[in-house]
Protein backbone atom coordinates (compact mmCIF):
# COMPACT_ATOMS: atom_id res chain seq x y z
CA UNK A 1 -112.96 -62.36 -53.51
CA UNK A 2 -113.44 -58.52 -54.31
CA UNK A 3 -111.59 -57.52 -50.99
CA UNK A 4 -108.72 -60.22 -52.43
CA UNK A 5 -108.39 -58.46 -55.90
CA UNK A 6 -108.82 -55.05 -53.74
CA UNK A 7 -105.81 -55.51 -51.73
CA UNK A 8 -103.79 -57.01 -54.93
CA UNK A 9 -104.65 -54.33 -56.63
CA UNK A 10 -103.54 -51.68 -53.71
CA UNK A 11 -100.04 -53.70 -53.18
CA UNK A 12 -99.06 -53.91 -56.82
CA UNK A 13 -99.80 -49.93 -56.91
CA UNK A 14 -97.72 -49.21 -53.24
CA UNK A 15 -95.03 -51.31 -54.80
CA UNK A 16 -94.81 -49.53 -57.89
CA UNK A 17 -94.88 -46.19 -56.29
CA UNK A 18 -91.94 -47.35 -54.34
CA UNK A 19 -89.99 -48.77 -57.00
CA UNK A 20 -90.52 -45.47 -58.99
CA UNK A 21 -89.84 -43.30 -55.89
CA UNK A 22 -86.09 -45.39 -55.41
CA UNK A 23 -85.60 -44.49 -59.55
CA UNK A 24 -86.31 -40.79 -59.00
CA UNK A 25 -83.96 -40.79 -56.16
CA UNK A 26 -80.97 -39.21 -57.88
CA UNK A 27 -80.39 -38.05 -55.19
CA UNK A 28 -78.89 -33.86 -54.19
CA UNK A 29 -75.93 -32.50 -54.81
CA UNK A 30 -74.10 -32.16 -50.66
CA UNK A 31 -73.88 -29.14 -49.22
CA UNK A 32 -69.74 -29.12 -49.51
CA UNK A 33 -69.48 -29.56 -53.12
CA UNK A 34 -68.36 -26.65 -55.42
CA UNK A 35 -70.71 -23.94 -56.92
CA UNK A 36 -72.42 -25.84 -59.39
CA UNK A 37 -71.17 -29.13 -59.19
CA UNK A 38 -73.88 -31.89 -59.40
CA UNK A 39 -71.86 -34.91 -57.39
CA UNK A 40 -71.24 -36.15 -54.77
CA UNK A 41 -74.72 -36.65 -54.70
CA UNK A 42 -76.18 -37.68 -51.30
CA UNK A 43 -79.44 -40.24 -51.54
CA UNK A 44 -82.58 -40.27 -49.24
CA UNK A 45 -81.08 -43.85 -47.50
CA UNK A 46 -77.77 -41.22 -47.18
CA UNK A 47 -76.09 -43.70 -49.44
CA UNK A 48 -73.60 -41.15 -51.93
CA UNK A 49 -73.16 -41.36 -55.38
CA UNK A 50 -69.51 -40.17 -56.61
CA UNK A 51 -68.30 -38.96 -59.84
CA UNK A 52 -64.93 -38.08 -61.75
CA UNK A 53 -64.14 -37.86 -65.48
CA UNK A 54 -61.15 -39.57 -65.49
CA UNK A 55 -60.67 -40.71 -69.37
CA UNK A 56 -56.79 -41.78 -69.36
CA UNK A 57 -57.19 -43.65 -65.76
CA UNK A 58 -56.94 -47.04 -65.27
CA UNK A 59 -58.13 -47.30 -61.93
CA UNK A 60 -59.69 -45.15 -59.92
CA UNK A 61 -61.36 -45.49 -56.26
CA UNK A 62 -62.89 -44.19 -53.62
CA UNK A 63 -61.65 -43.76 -49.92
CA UNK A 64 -64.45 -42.91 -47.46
CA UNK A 65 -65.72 -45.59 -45.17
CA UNK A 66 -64.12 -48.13 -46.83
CA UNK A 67 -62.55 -48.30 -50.07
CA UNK A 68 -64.88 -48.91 -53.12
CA UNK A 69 -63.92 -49.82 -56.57
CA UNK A 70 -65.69 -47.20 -59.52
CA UNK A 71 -66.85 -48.17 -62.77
CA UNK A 72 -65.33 -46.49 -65.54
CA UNK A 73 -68.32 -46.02 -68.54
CA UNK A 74 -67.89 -45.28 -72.32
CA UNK A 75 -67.04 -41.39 -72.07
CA UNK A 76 -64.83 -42.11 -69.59
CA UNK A 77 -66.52 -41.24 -66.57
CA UNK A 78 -65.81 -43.43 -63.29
CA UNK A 79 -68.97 -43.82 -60.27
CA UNK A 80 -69.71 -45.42 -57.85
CA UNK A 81 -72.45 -45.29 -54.63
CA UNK A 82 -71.83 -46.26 -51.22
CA UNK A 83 -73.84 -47.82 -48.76
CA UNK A 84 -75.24 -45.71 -46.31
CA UNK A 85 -73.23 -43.24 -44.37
CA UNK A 86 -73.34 -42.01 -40.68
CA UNK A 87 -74.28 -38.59 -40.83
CA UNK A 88 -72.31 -35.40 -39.69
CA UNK A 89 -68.67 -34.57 -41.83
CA UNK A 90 -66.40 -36.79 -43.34
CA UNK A 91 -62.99 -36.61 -45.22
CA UNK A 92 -62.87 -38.93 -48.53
CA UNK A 93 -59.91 -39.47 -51.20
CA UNK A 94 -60.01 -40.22 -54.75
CA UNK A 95 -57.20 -42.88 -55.88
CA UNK A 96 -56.38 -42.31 -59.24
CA UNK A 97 -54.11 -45.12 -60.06
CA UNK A 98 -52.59 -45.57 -56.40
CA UNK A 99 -52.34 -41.82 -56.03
CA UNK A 100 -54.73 -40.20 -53.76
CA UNK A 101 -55.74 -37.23 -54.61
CA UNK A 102 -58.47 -34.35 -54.18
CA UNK A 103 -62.10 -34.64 -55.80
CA UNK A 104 -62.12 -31.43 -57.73
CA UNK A 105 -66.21 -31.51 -56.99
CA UNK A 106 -65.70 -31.09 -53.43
CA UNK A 107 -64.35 -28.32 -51.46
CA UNK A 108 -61.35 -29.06 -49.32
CA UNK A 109 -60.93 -29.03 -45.87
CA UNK A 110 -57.22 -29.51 -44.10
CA UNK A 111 -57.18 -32.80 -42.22
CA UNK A 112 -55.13 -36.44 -42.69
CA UNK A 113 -52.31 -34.42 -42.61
CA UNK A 114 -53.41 -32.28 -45.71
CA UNK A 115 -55.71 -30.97 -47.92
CA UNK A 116 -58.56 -33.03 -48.26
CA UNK A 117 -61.88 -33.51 -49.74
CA UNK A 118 -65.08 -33.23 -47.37
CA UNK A 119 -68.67 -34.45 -47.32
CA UNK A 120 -71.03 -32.77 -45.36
CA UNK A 121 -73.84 -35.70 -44.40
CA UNK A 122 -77.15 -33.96 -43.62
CA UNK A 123 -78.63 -35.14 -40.00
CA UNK A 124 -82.15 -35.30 -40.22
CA UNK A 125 -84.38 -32.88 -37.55
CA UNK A 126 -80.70 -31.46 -36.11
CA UNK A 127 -80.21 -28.12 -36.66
CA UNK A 128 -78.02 -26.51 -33.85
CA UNK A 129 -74.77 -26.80 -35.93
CA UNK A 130 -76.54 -24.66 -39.10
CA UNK A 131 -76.63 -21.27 -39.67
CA UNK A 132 -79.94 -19.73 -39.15
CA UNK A 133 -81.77 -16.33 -38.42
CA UNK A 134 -79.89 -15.09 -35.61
CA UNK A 135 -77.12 -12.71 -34.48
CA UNK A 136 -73.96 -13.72 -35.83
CA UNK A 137 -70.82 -13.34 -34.09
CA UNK A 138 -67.13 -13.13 -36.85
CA UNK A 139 -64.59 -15.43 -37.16
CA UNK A 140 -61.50 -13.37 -37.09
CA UNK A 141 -58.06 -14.65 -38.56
CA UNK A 142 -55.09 -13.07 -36.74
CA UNK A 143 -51.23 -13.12 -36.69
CA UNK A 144 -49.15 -12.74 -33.67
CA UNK A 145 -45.74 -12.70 -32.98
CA UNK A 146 -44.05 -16.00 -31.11
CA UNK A 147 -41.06 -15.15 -28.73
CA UNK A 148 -40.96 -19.12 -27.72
CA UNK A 149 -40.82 -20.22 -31.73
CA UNK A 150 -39.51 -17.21 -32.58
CA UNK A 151 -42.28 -17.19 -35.68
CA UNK A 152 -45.36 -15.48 -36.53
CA UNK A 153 -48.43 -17.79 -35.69
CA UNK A 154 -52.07 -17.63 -37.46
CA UNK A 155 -55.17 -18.01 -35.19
CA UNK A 156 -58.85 -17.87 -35.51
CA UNK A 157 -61.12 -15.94 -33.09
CA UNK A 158 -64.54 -15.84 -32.31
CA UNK A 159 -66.17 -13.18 -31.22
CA UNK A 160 -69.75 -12.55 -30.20
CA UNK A 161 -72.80 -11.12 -31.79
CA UNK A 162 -72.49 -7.79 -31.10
CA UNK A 163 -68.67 -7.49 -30.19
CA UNK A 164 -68.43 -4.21 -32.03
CA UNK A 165 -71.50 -2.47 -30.44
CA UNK A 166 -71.31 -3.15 -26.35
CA UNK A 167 -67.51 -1.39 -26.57
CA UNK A 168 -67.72 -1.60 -23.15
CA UNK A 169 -68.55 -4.82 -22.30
CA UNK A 170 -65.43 -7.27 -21.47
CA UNK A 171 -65.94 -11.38 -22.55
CA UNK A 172 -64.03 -14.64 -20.83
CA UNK A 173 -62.08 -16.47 -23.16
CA UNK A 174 -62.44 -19.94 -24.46
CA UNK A 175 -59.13 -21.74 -26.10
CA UNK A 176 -60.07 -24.45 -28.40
CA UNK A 177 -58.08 -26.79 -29.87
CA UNK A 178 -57.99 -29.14 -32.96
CA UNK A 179 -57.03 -32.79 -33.24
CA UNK A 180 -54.25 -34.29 -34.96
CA UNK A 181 -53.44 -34.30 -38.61
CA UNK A 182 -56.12 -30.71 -38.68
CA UNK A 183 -55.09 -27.10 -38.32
CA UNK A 184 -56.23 -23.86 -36.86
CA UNK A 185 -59.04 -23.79 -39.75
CA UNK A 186 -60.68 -27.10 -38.19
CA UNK A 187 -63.29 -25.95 -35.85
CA UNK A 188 -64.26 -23.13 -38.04
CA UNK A 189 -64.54 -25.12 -41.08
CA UNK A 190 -65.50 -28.70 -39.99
CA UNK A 191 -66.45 -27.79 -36.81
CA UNK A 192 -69.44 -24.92 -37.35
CA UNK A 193 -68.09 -23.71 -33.91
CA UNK A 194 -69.47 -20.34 -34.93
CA UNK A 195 -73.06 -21.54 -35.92
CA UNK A 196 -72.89 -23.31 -32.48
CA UNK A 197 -71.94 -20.72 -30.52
CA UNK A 198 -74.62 -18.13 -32.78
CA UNK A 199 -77.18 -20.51 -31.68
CA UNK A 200 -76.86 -21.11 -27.85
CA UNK A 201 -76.23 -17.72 -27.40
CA UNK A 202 -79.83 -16.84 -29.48
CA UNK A 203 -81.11 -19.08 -27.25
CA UNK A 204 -79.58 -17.77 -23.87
CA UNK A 205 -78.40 -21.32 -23.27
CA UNK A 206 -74.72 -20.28 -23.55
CA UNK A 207 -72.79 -16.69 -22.44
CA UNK A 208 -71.18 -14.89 -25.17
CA UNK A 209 -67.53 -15.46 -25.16
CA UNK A 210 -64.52 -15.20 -27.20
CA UNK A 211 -63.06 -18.08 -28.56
CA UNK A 212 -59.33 -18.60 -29.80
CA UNK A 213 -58.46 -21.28 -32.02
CA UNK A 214 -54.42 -22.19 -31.96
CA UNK A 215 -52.62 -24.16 -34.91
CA UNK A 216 -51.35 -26.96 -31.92
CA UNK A 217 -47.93 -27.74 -32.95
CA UNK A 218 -45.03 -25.37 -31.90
CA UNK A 219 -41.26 -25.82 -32.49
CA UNK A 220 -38.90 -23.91 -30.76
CA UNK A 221 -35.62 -22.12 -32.69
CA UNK A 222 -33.05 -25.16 -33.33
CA UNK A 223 -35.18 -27.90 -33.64
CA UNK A 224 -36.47 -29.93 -36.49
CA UNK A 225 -39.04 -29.59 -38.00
CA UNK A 226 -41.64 -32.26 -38.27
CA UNK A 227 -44.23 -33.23 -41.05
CA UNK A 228 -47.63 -34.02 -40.32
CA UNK A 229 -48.82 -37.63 -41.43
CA UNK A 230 -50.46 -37.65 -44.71
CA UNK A 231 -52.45 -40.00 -46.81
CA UNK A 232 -53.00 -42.42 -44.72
CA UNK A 233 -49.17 -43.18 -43.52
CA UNK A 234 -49.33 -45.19 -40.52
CA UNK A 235 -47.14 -42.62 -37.59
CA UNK A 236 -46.36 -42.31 -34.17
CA UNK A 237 -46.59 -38.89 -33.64
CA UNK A 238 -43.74 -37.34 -31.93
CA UNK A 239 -45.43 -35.84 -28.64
CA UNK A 240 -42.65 -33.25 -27.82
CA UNK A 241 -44.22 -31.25 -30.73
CA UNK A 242 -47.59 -31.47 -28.97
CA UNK A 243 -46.50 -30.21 -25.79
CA UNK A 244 -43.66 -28.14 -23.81
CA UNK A 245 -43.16 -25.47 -26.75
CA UNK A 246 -46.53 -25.54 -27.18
CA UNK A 247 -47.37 -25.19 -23.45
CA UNK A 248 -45.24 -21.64 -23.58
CA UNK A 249 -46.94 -20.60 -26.73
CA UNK A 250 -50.37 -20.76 -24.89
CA UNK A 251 -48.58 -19.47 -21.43
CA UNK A 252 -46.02 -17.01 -22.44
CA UNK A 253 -47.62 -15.41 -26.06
CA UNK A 254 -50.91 -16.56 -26.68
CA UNK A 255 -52.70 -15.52 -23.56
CA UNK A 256 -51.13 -12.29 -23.06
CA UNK A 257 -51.58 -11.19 -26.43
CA UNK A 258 -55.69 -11.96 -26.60
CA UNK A 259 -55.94 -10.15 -23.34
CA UNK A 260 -54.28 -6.79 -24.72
CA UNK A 261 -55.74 -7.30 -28.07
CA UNK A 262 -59.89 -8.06 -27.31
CA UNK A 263 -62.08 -7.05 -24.60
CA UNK A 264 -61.37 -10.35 -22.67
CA UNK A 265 -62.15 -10.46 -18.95
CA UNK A 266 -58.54 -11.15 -18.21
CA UNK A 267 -58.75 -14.14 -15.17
CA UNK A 268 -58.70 -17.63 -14.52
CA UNK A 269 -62.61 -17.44 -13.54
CA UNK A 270 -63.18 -16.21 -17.11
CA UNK A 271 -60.96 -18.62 -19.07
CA UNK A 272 -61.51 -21.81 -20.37
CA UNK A 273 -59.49 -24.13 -22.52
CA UNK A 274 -60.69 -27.54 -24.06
CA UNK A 275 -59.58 -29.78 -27.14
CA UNK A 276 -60.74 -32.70 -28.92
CA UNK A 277 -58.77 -35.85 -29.24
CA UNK A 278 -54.92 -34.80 -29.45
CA UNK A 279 -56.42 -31.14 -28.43
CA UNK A 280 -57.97 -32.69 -25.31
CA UNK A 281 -54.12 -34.41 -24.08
CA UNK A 282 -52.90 -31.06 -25.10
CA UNK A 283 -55.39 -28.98 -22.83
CA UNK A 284 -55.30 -31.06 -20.05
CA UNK A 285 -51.32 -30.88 -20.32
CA UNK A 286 -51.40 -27.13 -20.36
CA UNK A 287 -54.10 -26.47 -17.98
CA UNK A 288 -53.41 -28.71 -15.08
CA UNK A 289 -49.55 -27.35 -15.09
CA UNK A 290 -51.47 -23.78 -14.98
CA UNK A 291 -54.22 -23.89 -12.97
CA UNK A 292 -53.68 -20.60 -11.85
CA UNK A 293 -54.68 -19.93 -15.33
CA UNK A 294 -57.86 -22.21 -16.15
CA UNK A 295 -60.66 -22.72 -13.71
CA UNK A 296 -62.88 -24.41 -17.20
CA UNK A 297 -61.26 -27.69 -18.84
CA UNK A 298 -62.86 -29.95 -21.67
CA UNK A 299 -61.61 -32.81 -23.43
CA UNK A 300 -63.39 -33.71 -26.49
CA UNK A 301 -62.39 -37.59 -27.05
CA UNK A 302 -59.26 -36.98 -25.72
CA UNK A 303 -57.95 -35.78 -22.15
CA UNK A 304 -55.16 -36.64 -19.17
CA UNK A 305 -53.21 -40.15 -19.79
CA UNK A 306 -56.24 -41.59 -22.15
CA UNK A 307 -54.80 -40.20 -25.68
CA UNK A 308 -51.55 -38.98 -25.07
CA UNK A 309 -50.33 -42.80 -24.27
CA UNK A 310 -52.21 -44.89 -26.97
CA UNK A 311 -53.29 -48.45 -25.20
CA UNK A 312 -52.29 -47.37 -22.02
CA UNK A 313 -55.31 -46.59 -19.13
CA UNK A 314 -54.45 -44.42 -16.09
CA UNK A 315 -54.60 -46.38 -13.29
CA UNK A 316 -53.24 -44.26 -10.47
CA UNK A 317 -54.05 -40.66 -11.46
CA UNK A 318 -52.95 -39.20 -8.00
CA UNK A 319 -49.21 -39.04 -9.53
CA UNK A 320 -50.50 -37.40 -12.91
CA UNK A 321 -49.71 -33.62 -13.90
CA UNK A 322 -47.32 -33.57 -10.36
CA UNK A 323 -50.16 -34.77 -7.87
CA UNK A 324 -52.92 -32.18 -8.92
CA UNK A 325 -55.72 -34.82 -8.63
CA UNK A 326 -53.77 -36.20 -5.12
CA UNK A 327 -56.18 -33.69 -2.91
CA UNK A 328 -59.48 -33.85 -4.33
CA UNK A 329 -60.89 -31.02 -1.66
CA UNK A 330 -58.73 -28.70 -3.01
CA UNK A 331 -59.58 -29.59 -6.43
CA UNK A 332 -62.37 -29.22 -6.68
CA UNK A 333 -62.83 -25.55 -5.26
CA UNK A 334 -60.50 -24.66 -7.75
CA UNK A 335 -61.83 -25.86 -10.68
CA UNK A 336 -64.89 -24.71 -11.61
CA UNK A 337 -65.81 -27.34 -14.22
CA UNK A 338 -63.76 -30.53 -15.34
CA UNK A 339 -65.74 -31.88 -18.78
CA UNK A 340 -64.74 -35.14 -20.83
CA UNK A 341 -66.68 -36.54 -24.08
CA UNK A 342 -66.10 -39.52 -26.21
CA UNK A 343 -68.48 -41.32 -29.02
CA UNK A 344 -70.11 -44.50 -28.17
CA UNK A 345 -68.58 -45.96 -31.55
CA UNK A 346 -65.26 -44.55 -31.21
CA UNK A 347 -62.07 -46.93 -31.62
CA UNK A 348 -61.75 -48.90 -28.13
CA UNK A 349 -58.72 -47.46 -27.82
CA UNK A 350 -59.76 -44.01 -27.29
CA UNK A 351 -63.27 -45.27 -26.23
CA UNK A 352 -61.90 -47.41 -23.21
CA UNK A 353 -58.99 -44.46 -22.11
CA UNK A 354 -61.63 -42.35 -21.60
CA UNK A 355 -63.98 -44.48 -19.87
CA UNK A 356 -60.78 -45.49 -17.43
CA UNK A 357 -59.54 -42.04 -17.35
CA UNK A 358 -63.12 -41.14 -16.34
CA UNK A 359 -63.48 -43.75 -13.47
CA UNK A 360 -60.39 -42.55 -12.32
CA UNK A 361 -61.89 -39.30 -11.27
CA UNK A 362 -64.86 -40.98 -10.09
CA UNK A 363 -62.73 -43.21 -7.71
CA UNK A 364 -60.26 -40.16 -6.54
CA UNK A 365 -63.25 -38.25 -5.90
CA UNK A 366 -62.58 -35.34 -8.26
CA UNK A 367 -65.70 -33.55 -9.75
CA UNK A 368 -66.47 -33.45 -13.32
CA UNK A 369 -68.91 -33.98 -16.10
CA UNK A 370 -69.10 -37.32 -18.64
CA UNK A 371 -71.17 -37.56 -21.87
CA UNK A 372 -71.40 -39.75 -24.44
CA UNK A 373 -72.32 -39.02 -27.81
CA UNK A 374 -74.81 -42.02 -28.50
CA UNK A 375 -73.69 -43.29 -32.01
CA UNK A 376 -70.42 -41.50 -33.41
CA UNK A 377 -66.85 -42.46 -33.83
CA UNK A 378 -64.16 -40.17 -33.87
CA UNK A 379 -65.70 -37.90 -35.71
CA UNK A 380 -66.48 -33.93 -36.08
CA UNK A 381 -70.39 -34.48 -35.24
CA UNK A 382 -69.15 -36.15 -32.00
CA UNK A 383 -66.89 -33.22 -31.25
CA UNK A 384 -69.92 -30.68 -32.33
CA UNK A 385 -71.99 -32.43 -29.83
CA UNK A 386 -69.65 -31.61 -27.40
CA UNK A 387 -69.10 -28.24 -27.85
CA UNK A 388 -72.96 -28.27 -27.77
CA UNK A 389 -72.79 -29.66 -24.50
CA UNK A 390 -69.93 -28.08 -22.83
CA UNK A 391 -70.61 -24.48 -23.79
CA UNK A 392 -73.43 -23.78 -21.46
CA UNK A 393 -71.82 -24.54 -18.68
CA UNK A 394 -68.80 -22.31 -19.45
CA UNK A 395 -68.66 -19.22 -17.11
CA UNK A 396 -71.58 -19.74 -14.83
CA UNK A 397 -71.98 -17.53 -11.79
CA UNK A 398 -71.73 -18.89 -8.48
């Protein structure tokens, strides 16, 4: 009977610590809010609680994983928490009667087509996309000078931990690209390419390289101009912006001008390109027309025939990109690494062309590397895993 009051006694008190452990869990404010700002507030379960003071509103919501209705209280103030989120980044919208807008809590990130809010989701025990004690390389923002768009450009650069010190030491060149409805700021700002690329090369898992990140749409003189989709507007992107110009930016200004500007190692042995979802059709367009240009291709979630025809699978890639897969042989001593990565949870649509696409290769006998990034959608921690992955085995010696 003691032992029975014993262990009644020990439950009650386990359940009570519990159930005053879940009311202290306010929660912490996430790492992408504002100086200062106490919400979003992200919970142990990684559930988030949102905020906005919103006294004249009749209705506001909240876009993230799905759409939740908030509860306006007496001062005015409308909240709600979600269930639990899938860590890594996400974008999220405020509706303020039908109107989506930014939360002013949050910082802002460009993606859907614009300026939009961000939530950083912490991953528990992963570390490789923080910044931490190491050597850090800069992220460089540059203009340049289009002769195909007859405009000036913005990029991003990367360039190693100590760039400015070995002045004699020459880099190879990686060209990353964004996905659709993001800009030149993406991998830099959702992406931690920088923290990635500070880490593996701390770790002598990765070479140090430069790495050029393009905006991804180009328009030549004459033509018209395009908007990107925003808030949520359902839009079949035209894919003339995504390619041809855009394949003569790379070709004809981009390449030439990192080579004269930075220390790059200026060869198709020491240049890489790779992309992630419309990024990946774009590289593979680019590269496979220029393989006397790129000996290293990636395609994060997107690549050759599995995005740039939504529902469609390639079936008989020996025709694609004018017969380059047609003689494997030759291929294969060309290209010095073929890469392709897609989330486990991503939309079948993207999940399945890249499966077939993969296959494909497989059956035609062409060399190349396939991961899969065990729970994520389409998603910036699936395309940080990738990086993660691909990097090392960028510029290897024979």
């Amino acid at each position: 009977m003691k032992i029975f009051l014993l262990f009644v006694l020990i439950s009650s008190i386990l359940a009570a610590l519990s159930e005053n452990a879940q009311a202290k869990d306010d929660g912490v404010p996430a790492s992408t809010n504002i100086g200062g700002a106490e919400y979003p507030r992200i919970h142990s379960d990684l559930s988030i609680t949102f905020r906005i003071k919103a006294p004249n509103a009749n209705k506001v919501q909240l876009q993230l994983d799905k759409q939740y209705d908030m509860v306006r209280d007496a001062n005015g103030v409308w909240s709600v928490t979600t269930s639990p989120q899938v860590p890594g980044f996400h974008y999220y919208s405020l509706i303020i009667d039908g109107v989506s807008v930014c939360d002013p809590a949050s910082k802002t990130f460009f993606g859907m087509g614009r300026e939009a809010s961000g939530i950083e989701v912490p991953e528990k025990g992963v570390d490789f996309y923080d910044v931490k004690n190491v050597p850090h390389g800069e992220i460089r923002e540059n203009w340049y000078y289009s002769k195909t768009t007859e405009a000036w450009r913005r990029i991003f650069v990367y360039t190693p931990p100590d760039y400015d010190k070995n002045l004699k030491t020459r880099y190879p060149v990686l060209y990353l690209l964004h996905g659709w409805g993001e800009d030149e700021t993406g991998w830099t700002e959702q992406g931690h390419v920088n923290f990635i690329m500070d880490n593996l090369i701390a770790e002598k898992k990765a070479k140090p390289m430069i790495i050029v990140m393009e905006k991804g749409i180009a328009i030549k003189p004459g033509k018209p101009a395009e908007s990107m989709p925003s808030g949520g507007v359902k839009k079949q992107p035209n894919w003339s912006l995504y390619t041809g110009a855009f394949d003569d930016v790379i070709i004809k200004d981009l390449i030439p001008m990192i080579d004269a500007k930075y220390r790059t190692i200026p060869d198709r042995d020491h240049r890489a390109m790779a992309g992630l979802s419309l990024g990946g059709m774009q590289t593979f367009h680019v590269t496979m027309y220029h393989l006397d240009k790129f000996a290293y291709i990636g395609g994060f979630s997107g690549a050759g025939g599995a995005f740039g025809a939504p529902g469609a699978t390639p079936l008989d890639i020996s025709k694609s990109y004018n017969g380059v897969f047609s003689d494997a042989a030759a291929f294969n001593k060309k290209v010095r690494l073929l890469w392709l990565g897609v989330g486990t949870e991503e939309p079948a649509m993207m999940h399945d062309g890249i499966i077939a696409f993969h296959e494909a290769l497989e059956k035609a006998g062409i060399k190349h590397v396939f991961y899969e990034s065990p729970g994520t959608s389409h998603e910036w921690l699936t395309w940080r895993r990738d990086l993660k992955e691909f990097a090392p085995l960028l510029f290897k010696e024979d």
